[in-house]
C-alpha atoms as a PDB file:
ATOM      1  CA  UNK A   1       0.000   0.000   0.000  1.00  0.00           C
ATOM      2  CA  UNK A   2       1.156   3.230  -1.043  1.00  0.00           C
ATOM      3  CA  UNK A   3       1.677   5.932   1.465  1.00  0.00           C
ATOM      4  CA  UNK A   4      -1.163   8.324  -0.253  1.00  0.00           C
ATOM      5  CA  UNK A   5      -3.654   5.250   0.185  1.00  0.00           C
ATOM      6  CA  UNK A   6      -2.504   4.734   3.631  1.00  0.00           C
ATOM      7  CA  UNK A   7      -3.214   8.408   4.091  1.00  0.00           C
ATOM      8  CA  UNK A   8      -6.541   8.504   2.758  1.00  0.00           C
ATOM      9  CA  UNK A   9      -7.187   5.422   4.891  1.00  0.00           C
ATOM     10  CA  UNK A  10      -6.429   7.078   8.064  1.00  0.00           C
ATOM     11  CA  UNK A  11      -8.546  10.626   7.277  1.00  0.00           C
ATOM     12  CA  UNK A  12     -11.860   8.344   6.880  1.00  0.00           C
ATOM     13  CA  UNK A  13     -11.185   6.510   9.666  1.00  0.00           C
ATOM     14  CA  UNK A  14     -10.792   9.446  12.053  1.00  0.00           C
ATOM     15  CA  UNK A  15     -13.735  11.460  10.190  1.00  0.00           C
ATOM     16  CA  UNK A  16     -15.672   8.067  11.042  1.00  0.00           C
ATOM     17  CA  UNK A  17     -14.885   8.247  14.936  1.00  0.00           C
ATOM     18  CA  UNK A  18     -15.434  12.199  15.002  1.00  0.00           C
ATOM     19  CA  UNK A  19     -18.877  11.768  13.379  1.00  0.00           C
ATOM     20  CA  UNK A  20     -19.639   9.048  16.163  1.00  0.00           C
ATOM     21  CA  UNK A  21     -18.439  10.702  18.912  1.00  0.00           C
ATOM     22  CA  UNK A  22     -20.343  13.894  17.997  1.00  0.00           C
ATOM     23  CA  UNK A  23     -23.769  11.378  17.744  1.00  0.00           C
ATOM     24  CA  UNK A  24     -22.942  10.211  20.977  1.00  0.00           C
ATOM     25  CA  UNK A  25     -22.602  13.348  22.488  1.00  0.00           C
ATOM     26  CA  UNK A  26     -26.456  14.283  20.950  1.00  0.00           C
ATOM     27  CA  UNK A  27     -27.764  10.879  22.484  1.00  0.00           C
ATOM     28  CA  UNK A  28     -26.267  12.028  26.228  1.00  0.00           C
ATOM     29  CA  UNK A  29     -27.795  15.108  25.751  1.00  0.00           C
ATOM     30  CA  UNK A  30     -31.367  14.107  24.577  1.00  0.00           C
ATOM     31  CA  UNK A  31     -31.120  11.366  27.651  1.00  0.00           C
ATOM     32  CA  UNK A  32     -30.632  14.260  29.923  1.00  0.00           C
ATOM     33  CA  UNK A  33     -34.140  15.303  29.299  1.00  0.00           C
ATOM     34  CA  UNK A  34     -36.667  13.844  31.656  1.00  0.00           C
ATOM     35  CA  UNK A  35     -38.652  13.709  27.790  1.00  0.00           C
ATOM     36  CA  UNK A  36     -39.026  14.500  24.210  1.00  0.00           C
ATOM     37  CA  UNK A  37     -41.817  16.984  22.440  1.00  0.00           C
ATOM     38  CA  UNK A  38     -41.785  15.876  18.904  1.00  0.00           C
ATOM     39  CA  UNK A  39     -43.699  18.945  17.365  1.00  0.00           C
ATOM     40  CA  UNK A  40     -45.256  21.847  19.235  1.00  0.00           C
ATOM     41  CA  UNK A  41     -46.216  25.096  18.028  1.00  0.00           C
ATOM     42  CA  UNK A  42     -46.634  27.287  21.007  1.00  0.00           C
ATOM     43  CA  UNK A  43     -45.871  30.723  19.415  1.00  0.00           C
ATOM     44  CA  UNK A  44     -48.145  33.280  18.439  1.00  0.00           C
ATOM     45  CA  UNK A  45     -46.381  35.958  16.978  1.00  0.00           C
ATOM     46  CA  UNK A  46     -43.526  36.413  19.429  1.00  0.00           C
ATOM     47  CA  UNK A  47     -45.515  34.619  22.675  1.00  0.00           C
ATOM     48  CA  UNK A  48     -44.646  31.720  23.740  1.00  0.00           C
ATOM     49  CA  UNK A  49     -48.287  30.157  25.387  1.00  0.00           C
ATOM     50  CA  UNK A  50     -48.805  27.322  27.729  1.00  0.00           C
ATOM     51  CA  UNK A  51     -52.385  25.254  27.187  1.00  0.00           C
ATOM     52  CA  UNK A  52     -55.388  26.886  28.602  1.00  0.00           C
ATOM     53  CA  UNK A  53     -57.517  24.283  27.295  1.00  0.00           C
ATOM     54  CA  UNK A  54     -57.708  21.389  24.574  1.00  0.00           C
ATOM     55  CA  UNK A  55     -59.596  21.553  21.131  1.00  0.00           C
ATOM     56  CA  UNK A  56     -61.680  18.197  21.251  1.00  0.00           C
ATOM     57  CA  UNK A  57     -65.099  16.742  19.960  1.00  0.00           C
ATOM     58  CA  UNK A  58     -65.331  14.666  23.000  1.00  0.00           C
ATOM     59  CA  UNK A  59     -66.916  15.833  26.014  1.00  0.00           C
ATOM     60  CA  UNK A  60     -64.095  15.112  28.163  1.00  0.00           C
ATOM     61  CA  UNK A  61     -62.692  18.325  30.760  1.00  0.00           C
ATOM     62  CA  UNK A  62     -59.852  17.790  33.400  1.00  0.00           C
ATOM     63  CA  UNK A  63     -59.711  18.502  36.837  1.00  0.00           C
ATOM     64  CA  UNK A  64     -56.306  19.890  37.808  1.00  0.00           C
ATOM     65  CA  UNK A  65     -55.289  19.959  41.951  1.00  0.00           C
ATOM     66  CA  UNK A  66     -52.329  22.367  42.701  1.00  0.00           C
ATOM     67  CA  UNK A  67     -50.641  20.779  45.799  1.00  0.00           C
ATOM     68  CA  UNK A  68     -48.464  23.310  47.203  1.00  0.00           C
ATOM     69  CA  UNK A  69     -49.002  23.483  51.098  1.00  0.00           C
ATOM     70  CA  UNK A  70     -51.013  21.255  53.666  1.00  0.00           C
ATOM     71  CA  UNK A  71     -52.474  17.977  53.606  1.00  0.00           C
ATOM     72  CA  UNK A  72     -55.242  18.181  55.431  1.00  0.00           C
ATOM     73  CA  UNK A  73     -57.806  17.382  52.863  1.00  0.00           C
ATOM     74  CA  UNK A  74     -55.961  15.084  50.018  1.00  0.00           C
ATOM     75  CA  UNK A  75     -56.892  12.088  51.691  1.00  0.00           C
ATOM     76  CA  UNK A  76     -60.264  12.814  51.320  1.00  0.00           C
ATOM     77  CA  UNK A  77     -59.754  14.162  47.534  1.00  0.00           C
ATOM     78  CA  UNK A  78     -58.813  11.121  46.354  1.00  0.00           C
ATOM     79  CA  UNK A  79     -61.230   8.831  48.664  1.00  0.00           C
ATOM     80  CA  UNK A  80     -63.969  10.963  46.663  1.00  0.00           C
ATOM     81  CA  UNK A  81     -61.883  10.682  43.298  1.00  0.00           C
ATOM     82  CA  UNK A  82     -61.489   7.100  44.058  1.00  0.00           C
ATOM     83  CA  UNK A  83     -65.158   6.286  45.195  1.00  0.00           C
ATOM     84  CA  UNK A  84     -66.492   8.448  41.612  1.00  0.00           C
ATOM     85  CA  UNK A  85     -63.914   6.104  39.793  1.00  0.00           C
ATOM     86  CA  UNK A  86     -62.714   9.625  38.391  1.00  0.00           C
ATOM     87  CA  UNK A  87     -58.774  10.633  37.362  1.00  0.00           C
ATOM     88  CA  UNK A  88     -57.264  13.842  37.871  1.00  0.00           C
ATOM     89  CA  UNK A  89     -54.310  16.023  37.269  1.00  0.00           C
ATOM     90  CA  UNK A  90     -51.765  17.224  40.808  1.00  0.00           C
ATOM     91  CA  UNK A  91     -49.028  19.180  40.303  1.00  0.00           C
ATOM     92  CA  UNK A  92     -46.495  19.053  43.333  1.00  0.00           C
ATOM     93  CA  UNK A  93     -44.126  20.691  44.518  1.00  0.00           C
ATOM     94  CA  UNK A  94     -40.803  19.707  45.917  1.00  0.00           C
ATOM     95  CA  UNK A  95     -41.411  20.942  49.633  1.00  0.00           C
ATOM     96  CA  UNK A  96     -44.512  18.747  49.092  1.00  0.00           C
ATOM     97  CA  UNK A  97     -42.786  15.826  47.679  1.00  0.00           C
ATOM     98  CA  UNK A  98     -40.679  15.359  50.187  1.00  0.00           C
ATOM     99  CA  UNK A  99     -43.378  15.964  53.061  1.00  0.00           C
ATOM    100  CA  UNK A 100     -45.684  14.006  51.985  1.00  0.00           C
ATOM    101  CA  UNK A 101     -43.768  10.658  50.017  1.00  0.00           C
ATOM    102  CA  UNK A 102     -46.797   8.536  50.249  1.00  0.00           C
ATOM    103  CA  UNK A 103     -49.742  10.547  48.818  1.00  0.00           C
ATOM    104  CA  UNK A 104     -47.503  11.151  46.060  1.00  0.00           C
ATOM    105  CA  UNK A 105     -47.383   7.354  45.932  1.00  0.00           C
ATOM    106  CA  UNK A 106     -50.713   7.187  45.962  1.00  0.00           C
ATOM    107  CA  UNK A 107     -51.494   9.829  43.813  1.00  0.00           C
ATOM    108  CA  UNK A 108     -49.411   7.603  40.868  1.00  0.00           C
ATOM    109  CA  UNK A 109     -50.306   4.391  41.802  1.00  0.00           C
ATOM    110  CA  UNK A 110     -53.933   4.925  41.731  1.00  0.00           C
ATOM    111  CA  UNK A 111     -54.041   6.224  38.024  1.00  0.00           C
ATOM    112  CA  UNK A 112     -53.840  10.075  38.586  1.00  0.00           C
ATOM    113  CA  UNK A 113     -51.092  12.393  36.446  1.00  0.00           C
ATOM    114  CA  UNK A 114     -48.478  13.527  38.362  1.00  0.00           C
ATOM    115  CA  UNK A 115     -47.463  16.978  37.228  1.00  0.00           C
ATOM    116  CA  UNK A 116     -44.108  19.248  38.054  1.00  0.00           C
ATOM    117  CA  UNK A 117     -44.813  22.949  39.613  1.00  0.00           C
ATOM    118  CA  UNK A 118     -41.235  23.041  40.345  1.00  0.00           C
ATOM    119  CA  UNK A 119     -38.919  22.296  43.839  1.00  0.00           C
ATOM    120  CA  UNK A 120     -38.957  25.618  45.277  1.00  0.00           C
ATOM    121  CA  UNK A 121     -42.156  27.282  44.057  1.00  0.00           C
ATOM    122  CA  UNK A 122     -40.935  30.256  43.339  1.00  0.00           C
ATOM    123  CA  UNK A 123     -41.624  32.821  40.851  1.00  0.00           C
ATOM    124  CA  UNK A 124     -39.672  31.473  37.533  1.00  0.00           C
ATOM    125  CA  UNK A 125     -39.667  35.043  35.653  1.00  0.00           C
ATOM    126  CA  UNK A 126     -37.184  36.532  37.276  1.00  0.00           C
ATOM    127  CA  UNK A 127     -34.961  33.336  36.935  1.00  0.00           C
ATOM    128  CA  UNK A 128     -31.887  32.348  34.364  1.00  0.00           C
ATOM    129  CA  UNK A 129     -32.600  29.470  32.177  1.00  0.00           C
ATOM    130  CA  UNK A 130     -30.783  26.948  33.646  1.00  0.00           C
ATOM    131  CA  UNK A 131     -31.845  27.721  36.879  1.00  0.00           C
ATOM    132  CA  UNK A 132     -35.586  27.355  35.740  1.00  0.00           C
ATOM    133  CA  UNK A 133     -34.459  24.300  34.195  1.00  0.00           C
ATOM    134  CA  UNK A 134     -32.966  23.139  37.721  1.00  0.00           C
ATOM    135  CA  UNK A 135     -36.083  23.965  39.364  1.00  0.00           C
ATOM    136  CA  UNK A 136     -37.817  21.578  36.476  1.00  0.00           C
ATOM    137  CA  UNK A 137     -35.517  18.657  36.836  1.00  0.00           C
ATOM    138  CA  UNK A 138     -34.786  18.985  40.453  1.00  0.00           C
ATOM    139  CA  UNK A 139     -38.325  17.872  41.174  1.00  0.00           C
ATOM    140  CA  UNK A 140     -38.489  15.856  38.225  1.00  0.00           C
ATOM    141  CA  UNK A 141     -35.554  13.378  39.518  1.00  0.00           C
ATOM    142  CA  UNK A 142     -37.348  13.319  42.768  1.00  0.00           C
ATOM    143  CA  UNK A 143     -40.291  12.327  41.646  1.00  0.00           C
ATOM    144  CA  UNK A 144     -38.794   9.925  39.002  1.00  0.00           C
ATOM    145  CA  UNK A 145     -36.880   8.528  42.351  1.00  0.00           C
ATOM    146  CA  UNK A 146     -39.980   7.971  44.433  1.00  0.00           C
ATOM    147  CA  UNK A 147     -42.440   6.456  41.682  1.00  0.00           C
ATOM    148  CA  UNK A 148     -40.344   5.554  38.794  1.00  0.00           C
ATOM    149  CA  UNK A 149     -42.521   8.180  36.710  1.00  0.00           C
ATOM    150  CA  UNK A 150     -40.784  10.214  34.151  1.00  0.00           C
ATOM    151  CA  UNK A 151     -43.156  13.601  34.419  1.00  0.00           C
ATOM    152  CA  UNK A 152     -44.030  15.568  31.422  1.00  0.00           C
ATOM    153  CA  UNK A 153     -46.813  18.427  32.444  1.00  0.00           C
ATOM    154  CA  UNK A 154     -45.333  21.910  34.176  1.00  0.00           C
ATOM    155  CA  UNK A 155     -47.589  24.200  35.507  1.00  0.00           C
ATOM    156  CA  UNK A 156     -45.682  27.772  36.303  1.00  0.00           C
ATOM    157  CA  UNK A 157     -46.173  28.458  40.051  1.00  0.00           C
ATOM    158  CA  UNK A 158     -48.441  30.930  40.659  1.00  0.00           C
ATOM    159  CA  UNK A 159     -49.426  30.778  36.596  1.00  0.00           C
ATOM    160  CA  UNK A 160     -46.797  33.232  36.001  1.00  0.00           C
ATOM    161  CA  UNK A 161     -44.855  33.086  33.088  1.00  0.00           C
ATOM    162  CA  UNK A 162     -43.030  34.439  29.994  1.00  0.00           C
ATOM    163  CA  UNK A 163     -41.238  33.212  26.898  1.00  0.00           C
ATOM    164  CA  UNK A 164     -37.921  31.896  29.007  1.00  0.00           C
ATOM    165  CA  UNK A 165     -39.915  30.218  31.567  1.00  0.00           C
ATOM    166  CA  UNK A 166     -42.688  28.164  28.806  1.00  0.00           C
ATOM    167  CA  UNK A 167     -39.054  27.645  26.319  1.00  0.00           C
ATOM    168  CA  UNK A 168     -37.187  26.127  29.501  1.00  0.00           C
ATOM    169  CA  UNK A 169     -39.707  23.957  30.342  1.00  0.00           C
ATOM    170  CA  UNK A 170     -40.105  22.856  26.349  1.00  0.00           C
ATOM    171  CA  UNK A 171     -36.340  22.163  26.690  1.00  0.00           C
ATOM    172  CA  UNK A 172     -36.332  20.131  29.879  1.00  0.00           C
ATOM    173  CA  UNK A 173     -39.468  17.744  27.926  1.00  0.00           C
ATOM    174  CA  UNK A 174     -41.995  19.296  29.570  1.00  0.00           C
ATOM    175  CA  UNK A 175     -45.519  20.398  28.180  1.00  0.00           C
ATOM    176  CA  UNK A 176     -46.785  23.868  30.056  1.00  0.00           C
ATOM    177  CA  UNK A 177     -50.224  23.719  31.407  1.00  0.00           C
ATOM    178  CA  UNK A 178     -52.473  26.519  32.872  1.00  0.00           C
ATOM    179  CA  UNK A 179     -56.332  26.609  33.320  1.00  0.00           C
ATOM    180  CA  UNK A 180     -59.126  28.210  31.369  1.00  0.00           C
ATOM    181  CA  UNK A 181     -61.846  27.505  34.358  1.00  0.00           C
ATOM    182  CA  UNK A 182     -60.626  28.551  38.027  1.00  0.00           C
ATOM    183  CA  UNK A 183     -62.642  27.458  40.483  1.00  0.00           C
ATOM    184  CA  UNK A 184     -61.305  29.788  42.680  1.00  0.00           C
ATOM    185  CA  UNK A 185     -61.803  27.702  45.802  1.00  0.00           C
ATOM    186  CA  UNK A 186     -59.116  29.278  46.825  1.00  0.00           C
ATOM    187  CA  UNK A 187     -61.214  32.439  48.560  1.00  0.00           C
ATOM    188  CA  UNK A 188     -63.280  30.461  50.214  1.00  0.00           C
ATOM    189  CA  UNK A 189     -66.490  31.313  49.826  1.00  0.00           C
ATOM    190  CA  UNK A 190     -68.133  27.890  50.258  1.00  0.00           C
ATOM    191  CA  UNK A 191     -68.593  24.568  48.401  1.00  0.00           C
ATOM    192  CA  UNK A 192     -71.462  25.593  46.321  1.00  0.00           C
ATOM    193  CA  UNK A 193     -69.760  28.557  45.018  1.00  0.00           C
ATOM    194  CA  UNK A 194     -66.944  26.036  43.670  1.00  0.00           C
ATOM    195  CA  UNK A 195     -69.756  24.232  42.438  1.00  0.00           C
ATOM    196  CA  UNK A 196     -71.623  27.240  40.269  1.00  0.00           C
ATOM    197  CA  UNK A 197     -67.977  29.071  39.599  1.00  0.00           C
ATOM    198  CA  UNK A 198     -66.928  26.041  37.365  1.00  0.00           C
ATOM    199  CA  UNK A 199     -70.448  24.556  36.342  1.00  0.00           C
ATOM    200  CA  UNK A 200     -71.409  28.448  35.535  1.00  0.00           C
ATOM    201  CA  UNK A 201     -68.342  29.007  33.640  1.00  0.00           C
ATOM    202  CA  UNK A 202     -68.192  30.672  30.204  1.00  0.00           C
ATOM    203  CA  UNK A 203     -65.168  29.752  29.476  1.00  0.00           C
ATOM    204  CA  UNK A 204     -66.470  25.602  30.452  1.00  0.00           C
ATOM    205  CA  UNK A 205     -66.407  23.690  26.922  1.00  0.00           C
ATOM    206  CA  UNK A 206     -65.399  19.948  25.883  1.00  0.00           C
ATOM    207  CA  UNK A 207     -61.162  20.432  26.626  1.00  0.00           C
ATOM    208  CA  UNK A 208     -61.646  22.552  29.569  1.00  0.00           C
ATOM    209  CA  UNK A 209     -58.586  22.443  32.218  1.00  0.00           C
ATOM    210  CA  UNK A 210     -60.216  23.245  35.545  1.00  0.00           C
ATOM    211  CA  UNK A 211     -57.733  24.815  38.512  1.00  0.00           C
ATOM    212  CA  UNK A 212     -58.393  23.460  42.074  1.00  0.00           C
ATOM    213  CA  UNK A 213     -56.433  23.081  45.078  1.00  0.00           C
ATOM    214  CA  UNK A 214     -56.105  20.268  47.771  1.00  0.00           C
ATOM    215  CA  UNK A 215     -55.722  22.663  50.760  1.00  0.00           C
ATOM    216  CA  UNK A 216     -58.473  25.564  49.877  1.00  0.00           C
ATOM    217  CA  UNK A 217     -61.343  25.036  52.832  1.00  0.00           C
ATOM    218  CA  UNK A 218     -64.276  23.981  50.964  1.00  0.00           C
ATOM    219  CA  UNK A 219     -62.549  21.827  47.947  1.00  0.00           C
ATOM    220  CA  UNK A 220     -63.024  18.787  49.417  1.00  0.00           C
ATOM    221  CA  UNK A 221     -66.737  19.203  50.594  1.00  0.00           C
ATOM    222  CA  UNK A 222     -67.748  20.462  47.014  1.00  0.00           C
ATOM    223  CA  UNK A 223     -65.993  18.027  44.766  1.00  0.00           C
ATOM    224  CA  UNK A 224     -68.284  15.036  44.686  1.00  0.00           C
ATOM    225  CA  UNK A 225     -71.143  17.248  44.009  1.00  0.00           C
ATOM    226  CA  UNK A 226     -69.096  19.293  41.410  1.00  0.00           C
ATOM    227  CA  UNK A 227     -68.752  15.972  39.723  1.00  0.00           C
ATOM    228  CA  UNK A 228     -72.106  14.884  39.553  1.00  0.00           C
ATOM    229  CA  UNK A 229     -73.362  18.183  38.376  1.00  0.00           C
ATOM    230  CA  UNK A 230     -70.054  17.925  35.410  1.00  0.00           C
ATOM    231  CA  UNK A 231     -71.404  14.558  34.383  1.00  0.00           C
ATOM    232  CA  UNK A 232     -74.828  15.560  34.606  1.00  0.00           C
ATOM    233  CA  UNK A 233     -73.916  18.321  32.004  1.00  0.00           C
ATOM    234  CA  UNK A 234     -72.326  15.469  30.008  1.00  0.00           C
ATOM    235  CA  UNK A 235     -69.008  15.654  30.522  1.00  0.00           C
ATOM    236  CA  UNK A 236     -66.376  12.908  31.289  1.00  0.00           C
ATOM    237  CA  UNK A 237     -63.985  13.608  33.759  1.00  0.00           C
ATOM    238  CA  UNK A 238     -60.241  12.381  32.644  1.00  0.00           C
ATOM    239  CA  UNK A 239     -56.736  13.526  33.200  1.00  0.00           C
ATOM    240  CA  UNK A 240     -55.018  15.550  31.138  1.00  0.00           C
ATOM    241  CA  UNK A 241     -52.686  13.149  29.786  1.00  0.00           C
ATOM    242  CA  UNK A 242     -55.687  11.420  27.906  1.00  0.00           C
ATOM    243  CA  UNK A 243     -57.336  14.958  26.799  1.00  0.00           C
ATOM    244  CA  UNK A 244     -54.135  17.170  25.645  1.00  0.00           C
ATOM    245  CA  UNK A 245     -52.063  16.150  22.523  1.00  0.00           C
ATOM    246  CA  UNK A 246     -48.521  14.676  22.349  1.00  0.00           C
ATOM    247  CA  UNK A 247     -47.206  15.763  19.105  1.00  0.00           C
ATOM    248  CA  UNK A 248     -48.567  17.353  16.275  1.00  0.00           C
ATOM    249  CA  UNK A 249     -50.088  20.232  17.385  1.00  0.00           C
ATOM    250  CA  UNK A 250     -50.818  24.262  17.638  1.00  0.00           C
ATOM    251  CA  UNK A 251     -51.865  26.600  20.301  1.00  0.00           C
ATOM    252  CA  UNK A 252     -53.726  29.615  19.476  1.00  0.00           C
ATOM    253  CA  UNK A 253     -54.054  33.046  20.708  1.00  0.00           C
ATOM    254  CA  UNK A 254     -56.350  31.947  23.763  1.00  0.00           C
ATOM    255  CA  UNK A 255     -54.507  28.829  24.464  1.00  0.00           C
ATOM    256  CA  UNK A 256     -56.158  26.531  22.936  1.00  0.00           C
ATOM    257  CA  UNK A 257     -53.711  23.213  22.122  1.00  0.00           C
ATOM    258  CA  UNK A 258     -55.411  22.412  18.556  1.00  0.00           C
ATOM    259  CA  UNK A 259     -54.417  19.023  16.877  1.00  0.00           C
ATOM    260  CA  UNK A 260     -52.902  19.323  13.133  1.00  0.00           C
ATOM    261  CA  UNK A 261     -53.729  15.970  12.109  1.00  0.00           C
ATOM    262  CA  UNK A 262     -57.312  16.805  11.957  1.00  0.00           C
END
């Protein structure tokens, strides 16, 4: 062999092992992700929007339970949830994870979506990237650790966000959720006015994402009567993880996650 074939020999060889080490390097970094959005349109104009709701024939809606502090009434949330045979939506939070280790077990194993509202709970907007994205996966390997479930929905404490905070979560796999019905148990005004703020809703359609939380006063006491009167109005009660769309999709000015495969 020549010394210019030996040459040309030895260029494709190391061109070979550059190109694989450079795909290797793209594998570690998409396994860093706790998961992978395959398409998602979440811009309009220059916004980037979480999902307010879900565009859907069906006459499904989702109830969504922030779990941020106390546990006085989740017991009895899911005894009701479990009783109705309906699935929900929590989002935790890492003070709450680590509080309260076996609701969040219980939470999962009975068939409920776990959801990410970050460790600390603090307002994201003011935050870097990668320390949004630390507040994503810190939680998210704590959960994973706990249950063995790989999360996917973020909800922005509070609801606030902006561009960095719905693009972080998009880069840590993560599919940003708000509400377009609040029950706004949270003032506590009673059960029946949790009942006739959602049932009463304008904004209640098929693909509604309804906002409630485990340790407002009256949540508890209205919930099995704020399902019957849902149902009565038709609707089926699932989590969000059988009502939103994994791939393929738009969100529109209002929030509205809209399939493209229609």
């Amino acid at each position: 062999m020549d010394q210019k074939s030996h040459y040309s020999i030895r260029k494709a060889a190391f061109t070979m092992f550059a190109v694989l080490l450079v795909a290797s390097c793209i594998v570690d970094a998409v396994r860093y992700l706790p998961g992978t959005i395959t398409v998602s349109k979440s811009t309009v104009g220059e916004r980037e929007l979480p999902i307010y709701c879900v565009e859907t024939e069906k006459n499904q809606v989702s109830l969504t339970f922030d779990l941020t502090w106390g546990n006085e009434n989740t017991r009895e949330i899911l005894d009701i949830l479990s009783a109705r045979q309906v699935k929900a939506t929590f989002f935790v939070t890492g003070d709450w994870v680590e509080s309260y280790p076996e609701e969040v077990k219980r939470i999962y194993e009975e068939g409920h979506d776990l959801g990410n509202s970050t460790e600390s709970h603090r307002n994201m907007i003011p935050l870097t990237d990668m320390q949004c994205q630390q507040e994503i996966l810190n939680l998210h390997n704590k959960v994973k650790e706990l249950t063995g479930h790989e999360m996917y929905l973020f909800r922005a404490p509070f609801g606030d966000y902006d561009n960095q905070v719905i693009a972080s979560a998009k880069s840590c796999g993560y599919y940003s959720i708000k509400w377009d019905v609040d029950s706004l148990d949270w003032k506590d005004y009673g059960a029946d006015s949790i009942v006739q703020t959602v049932t009463q809703n304008e904004h209640l359609n098929n693909g509604s994402i309804i906002l409630c939380h485990n340790d407002a006063k009256y949540t508890a006491k209205a919930l099995d009567n704020l399902i019957d009167n849902l149902q009565k109005q038709g609707y089926e009660l699932v989590p969000l993880s059988r009502m939103m769309y994994r791939q393929s999709y738009y969100i529109d000015h209002e929030g509205r996650q809209i399939s493209e495969e229609k």
